[in-house]
N, C-alpha and C. Protein backbone atom coordinates (compact mmCIF):
# COMPACT_ATOMS: atom_id res chain seq x y z
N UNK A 1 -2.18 8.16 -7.50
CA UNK A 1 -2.21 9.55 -7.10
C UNK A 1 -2.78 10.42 -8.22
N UNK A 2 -2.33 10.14 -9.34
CA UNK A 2 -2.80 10.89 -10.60
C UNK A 2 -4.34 11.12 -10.85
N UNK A 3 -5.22 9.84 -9.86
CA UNK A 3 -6.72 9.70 -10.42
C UNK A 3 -7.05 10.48 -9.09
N UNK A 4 -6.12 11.25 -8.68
CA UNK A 4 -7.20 12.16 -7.65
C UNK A 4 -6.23 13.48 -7.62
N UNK A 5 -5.87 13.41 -9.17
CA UNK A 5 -5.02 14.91 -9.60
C UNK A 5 -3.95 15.41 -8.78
N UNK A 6 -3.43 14.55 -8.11
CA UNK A 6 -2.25 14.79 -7.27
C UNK A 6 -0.86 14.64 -7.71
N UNK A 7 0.02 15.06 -7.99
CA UNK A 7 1.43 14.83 -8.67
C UNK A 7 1.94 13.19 -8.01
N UNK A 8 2.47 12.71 -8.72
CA UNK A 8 3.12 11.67 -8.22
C UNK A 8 5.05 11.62 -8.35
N UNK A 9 5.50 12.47 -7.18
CA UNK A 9 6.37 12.78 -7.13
C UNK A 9 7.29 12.28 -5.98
N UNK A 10 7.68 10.94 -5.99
CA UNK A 10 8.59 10.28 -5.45
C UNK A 10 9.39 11.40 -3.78
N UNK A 11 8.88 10.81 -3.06
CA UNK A 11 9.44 11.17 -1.83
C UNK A 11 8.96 12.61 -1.28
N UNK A 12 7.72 12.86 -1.89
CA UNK A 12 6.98 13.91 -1.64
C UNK A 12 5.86 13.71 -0.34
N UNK A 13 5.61 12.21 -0.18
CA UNK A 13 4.62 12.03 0.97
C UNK A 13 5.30 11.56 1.63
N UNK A 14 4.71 10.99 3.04
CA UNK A 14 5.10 10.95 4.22
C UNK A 14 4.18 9.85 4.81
N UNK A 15 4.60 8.59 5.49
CA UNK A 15 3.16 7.63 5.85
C UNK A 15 3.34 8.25 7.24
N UNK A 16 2.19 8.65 7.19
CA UNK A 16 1.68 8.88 8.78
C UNK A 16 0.72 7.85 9.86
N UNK A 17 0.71 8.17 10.83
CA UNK A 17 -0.53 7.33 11.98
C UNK A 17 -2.24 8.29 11.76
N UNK A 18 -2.82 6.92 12.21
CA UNK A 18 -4.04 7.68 12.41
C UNK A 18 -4.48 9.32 13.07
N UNK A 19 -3.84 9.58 14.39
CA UNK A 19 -4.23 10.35 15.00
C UNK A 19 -3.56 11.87 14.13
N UNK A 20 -2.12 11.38 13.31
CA UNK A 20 -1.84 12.53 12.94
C UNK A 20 -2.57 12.55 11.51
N UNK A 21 -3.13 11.55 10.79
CA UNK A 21 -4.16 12.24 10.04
C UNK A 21 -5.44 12.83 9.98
N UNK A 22 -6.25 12.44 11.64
CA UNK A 22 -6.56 13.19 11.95
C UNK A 22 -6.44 15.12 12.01
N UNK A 23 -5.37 15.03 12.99
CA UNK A 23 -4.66 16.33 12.83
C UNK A 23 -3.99 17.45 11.44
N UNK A 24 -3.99 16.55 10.41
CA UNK A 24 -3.80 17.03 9.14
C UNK A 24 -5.41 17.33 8.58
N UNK A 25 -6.32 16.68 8.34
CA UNK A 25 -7.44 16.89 8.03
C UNK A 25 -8.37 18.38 9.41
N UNK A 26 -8.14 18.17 10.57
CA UNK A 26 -8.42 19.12 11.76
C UNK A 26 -7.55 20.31 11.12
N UNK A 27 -6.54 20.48 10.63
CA UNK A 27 -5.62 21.83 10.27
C UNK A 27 -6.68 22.04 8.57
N UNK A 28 -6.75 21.31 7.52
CA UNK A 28 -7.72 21.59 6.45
C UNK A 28 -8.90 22.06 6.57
N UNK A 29 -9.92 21.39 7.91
CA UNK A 29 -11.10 21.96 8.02
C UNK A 29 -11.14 23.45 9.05
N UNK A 30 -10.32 23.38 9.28
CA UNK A 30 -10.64 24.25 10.53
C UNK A 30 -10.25 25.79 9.89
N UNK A 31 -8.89 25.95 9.28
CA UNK A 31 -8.65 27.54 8.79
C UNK A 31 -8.15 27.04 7.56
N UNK A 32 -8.56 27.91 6.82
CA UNK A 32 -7.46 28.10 5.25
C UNK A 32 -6.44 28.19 5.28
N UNK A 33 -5.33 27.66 4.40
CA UNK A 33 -4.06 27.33 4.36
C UNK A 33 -3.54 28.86 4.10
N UNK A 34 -3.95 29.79 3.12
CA UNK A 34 -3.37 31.10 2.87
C UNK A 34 -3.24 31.86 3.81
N UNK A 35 -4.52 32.37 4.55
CA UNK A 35 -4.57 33.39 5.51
C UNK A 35 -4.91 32.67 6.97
N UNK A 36 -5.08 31.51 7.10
CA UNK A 36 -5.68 31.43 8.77
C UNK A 36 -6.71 31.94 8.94
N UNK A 37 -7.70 32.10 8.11
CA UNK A 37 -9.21 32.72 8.13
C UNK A 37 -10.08 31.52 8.74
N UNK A 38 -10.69 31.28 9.95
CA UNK A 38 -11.33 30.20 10.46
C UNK A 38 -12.75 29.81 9.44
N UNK A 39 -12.44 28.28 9.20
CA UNK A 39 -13.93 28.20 8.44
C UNK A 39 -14.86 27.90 9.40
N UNK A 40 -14.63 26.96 10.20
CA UNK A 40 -15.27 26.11 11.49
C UNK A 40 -14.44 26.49 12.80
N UNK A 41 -15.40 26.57 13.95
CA UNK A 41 -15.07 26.25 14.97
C UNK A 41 -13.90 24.81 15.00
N UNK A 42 -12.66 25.28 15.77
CA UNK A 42 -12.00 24.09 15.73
C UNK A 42 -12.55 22.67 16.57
N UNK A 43 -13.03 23.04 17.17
CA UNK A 43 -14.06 21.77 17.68
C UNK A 43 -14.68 20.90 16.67
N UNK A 44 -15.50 21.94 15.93
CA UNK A 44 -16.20 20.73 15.05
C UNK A 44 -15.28 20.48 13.52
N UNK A 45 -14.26 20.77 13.83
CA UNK A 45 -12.84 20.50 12.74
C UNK A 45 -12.48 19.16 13.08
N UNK A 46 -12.59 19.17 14.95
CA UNK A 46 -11.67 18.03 15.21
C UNK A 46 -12.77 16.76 14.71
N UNK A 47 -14.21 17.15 15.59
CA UNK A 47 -14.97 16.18 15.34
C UNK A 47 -15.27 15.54 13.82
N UNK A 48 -15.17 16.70 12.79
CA UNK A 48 -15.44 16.02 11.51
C UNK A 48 -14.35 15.68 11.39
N UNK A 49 -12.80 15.84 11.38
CA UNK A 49 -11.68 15.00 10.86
C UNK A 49 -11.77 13.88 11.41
N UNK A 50 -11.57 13.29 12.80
CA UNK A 50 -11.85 12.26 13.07
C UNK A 50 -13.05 11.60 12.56
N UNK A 51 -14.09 11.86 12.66
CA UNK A 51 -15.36 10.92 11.60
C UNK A 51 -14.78 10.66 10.55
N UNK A 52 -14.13 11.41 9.88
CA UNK A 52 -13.44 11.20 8.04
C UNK A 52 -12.29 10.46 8.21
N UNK A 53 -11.68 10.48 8.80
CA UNK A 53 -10.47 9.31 8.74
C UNK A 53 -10.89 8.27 9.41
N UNK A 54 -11.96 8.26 10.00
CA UNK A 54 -12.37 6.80 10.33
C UNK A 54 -13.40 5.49 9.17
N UNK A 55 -13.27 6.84 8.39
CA UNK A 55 -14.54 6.18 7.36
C UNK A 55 -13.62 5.40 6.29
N UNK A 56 -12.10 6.06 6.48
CA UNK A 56 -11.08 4.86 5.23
C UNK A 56 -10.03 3.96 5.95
N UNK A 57 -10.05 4.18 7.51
CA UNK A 57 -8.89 3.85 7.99
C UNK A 57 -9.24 2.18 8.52
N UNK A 58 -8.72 0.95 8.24
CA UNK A 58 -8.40 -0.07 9.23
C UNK A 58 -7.30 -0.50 9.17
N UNK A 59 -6.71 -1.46 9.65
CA UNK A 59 -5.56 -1.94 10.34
C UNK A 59 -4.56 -2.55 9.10
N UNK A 60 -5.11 -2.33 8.08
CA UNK A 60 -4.50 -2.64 6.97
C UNK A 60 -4.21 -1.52 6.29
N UNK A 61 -4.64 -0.03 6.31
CA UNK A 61 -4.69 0.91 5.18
C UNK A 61 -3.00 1.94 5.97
N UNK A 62 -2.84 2.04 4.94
CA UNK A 62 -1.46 2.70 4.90
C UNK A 62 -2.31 4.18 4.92
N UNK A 63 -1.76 5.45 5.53
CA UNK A 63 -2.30 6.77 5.65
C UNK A 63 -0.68 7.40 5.17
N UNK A 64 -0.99 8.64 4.26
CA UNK A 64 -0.19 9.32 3.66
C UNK A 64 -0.64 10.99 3.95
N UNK A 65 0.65 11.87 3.90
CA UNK A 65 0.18 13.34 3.90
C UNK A 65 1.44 13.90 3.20
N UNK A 66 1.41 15.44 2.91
CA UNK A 66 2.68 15.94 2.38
C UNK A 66 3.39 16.85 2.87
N UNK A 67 3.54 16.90 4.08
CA UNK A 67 4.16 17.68 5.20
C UNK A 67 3.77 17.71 6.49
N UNK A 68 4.60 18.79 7.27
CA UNK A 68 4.39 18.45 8.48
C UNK A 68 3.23 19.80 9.04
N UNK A 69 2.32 18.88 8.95
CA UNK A 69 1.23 19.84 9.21
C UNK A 69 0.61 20.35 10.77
N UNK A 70 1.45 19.66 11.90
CA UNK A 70 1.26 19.98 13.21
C UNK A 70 1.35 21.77 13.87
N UNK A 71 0.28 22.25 14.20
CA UNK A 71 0.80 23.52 14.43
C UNK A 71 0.41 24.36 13.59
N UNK A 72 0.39 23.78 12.27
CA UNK A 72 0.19 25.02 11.02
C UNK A 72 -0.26 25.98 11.19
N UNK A 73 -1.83 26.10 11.75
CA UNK A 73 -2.21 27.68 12.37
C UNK A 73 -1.86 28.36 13.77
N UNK A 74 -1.10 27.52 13.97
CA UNK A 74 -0.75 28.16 15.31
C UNK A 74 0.45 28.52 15.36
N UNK A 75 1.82 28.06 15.25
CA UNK A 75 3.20 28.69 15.29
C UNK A 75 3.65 28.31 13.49
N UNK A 76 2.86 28.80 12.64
CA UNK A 76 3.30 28.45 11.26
C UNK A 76 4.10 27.76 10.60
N UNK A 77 4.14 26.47 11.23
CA UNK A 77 4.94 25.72 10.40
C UNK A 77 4.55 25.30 9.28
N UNK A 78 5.18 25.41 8.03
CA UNK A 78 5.05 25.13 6.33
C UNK A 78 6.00 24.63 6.20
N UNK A 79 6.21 23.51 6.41
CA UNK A 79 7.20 22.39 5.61
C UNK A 79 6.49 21.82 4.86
N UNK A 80 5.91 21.75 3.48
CA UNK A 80 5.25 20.35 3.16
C UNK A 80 5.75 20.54 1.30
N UNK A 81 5.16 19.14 1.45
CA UNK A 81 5.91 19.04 -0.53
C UNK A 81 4.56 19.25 -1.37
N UNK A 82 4.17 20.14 -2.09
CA UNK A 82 3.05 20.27 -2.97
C UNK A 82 2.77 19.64 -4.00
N UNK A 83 1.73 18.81 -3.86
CA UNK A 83 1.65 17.93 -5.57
C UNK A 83 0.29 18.49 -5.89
N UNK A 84 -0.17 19.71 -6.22
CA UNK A 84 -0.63 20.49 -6.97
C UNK A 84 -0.17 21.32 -7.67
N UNK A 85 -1.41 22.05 -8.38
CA UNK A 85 -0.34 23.79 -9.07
C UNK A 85 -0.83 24.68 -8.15
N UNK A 86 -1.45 24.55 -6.85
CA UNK A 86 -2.28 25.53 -6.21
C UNK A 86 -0.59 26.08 -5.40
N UNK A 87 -1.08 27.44 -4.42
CA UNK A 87 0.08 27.65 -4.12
C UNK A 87 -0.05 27.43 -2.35
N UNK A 88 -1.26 26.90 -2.06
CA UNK A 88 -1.01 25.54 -0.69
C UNK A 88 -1.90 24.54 -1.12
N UNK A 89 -1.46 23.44 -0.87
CA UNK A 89 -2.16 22.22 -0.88
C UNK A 89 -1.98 21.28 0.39
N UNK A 90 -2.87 20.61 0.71
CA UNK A 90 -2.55 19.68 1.90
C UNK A 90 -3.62 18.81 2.06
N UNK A 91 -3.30 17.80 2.30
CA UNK A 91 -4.05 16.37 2.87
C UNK A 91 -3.35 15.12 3.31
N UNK A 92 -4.54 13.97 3.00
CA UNK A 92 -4.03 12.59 3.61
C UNK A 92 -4.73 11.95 2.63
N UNK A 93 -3.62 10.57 1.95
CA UNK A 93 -3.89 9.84 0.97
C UNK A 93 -4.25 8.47 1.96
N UNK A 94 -5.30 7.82 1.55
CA UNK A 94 -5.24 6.21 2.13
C UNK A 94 -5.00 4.96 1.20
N UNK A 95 -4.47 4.42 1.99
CA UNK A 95 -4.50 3.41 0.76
C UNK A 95 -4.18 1.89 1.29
N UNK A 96 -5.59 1.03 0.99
CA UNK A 96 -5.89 -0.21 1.39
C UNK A 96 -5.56 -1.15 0.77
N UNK A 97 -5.72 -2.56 1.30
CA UNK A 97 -5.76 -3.72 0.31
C UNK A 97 -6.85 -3.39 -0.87
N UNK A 98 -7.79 -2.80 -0.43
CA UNK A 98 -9.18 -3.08 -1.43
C UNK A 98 -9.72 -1.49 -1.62
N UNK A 99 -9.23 -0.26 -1.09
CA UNK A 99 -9.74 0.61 -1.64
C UNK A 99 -8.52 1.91 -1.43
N UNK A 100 -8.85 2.77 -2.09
CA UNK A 100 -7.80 3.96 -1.76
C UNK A 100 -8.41 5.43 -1.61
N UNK A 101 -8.42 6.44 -1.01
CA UNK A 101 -9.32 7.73 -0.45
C UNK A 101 -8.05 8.90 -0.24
N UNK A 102 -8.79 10.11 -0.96
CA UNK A 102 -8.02 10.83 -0.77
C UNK A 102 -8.79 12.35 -0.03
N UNK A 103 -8.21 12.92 0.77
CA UNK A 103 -9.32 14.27 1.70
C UNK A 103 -7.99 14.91 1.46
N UNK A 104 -8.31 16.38 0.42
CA UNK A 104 -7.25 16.90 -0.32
C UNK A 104 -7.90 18.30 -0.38
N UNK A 105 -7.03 19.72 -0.11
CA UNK A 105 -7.72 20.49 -0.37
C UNK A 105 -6.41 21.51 -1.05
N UNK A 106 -6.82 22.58 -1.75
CA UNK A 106 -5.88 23.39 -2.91
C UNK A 106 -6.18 24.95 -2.26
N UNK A 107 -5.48 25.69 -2.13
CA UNK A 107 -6.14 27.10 -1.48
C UNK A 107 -5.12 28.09 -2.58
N UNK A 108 -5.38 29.61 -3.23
CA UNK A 108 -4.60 30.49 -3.54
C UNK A 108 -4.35 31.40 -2.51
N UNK A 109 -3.09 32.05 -2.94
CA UNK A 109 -3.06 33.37 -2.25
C UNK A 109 -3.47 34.41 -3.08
């Protein structure tokens, strides 16, 4: 976790499924974590998250995130554990027999 500047703080992640890392990466691309300011059409949020978690994910790779990111721009849920110094952070860690990927993003208020 450290080689992709992430805290390594015991019981801070969460192993998730594919589709909801999808949905964690679709909540990163789509609005900013501070304000809900849209970067992308959520369409092409969904379409690039899914392309990107397909590019680390097989049947062997463990998928990680640090909260529960379902909803986030829509009924604000912020549960998640921060392993940055930013004051939101959010993504999905992978991690394979043979390689490990991290799609991580840091936002201020």
């Amino acid at each position: 976790m450290e080689y992709f500047g992430l805290a390594p703080i015991p019981g801070y992640l969460e192993e998730c499924d594919f589709n909801y890392a999808v949905e964690v990466v679709k909540t990163i691309l789509w609005k900013d974590l501070a304000y809900g300011v849209e970067l992308v059409k959520e369409s092409v949020a969904i379409k690039n998250a899914t392309y990107l978690v397909e590019q680390f994910f097989d049947e062997n790779t463990k998928i990680y995130t640090n909260g529960n990111w379902a909803n986030y721009h829509t009924i604000g849920s912020r549960s998640c554990n921060p392993l940055t110094n930013a004051t939101f952070d959010a993504g999905v860690l992978f991690v394979g027999q043979k390689h490990a990927a991290c799609i991580w993003v840091e936002d201020e208020d």
